[in-house]
Protein backbone atom coordinates (compact mmCIF):
# COMPACT_ATOMS: atom_id res chain seq x y z
CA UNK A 1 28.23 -4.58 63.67
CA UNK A 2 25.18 -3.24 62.22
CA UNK A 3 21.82 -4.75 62.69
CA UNK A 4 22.00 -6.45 58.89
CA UNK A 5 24.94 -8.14 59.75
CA UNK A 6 23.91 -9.24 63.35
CA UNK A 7 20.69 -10.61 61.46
CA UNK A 8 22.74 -12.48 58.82
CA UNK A 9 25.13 -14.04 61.33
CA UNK A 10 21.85 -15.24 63.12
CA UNK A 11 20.83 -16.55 60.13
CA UNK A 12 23.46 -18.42 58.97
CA UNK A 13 24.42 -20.13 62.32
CA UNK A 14 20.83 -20.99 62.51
CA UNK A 15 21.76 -22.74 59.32
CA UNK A 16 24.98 -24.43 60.41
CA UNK A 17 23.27 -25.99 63.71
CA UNK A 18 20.41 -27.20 61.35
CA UNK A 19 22.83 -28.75 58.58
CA UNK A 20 24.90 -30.34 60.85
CA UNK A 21 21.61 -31.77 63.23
CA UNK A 22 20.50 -33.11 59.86
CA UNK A 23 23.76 -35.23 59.45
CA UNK A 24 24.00 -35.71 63.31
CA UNK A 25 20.26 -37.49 63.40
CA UNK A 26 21.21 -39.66 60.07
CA UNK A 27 24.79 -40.63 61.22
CA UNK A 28 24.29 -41.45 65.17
CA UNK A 29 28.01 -42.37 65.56
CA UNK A 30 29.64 -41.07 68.98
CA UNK A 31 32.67 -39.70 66.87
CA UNK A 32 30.68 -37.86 64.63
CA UNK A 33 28.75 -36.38 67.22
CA UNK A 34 32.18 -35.31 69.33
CA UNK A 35 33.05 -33.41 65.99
CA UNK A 36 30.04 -31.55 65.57
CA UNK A 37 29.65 -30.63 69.05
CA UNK A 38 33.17 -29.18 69.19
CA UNK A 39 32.68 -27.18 65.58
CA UNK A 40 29.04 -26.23 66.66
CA UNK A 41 30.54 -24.73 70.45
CA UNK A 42 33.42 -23.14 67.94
CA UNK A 43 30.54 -21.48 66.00
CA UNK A 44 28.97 -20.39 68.49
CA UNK A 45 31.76 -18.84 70.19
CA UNK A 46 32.52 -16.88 67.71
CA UNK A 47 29.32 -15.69 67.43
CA UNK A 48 29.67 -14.63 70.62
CA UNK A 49 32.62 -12.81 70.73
CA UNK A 50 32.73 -10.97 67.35
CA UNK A 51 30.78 -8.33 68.94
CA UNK A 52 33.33 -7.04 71.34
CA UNK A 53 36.39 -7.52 69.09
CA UNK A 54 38.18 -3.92 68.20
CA UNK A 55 38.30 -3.34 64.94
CA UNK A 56 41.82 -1.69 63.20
CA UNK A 57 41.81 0.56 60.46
CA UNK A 58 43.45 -1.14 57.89
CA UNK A 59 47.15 -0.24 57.78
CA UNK A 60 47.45 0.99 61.52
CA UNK A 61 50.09 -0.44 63.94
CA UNK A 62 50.29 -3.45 65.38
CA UNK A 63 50.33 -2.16 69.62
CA UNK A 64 51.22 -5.49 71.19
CA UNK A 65 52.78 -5.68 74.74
CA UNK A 66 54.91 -7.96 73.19
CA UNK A 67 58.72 -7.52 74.47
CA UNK A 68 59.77 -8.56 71.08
């Protein structure tokens, strides 16, 4: 990940949490809130993890340890 796209990412989940606060401080209902927590914590997971994903070349084998 190169330090563009690390800045990006920062950038636009910086932009997601303040979107969604915006709607979570004019709509104060306990659903609503549920819902944004759990797709906020999914963003940020993500975020997270991307990092230390391994990357395929396109077109190479699929290695699972599947026994199918």
């Amino acid at each position: 990940m190169s330090p563009l796209d690390w800045i990006l990412s920062v950038i636009g989940l910086a932009g997601f949490i303040a979107f969604v606060g915006v709607i979570a401080s004019f709509v104060p209902e306990r659903d609503l809130l549920i819902v944004i927590g759990i797709a906020v914590a999914m963003a940020v997971f993500d975020f997270w993890i991307r990092p230390f994903l391994v990357r395929r070349p396109q077109g190479a084998p699929n290695r699972s340890t599947s026994l199918l």
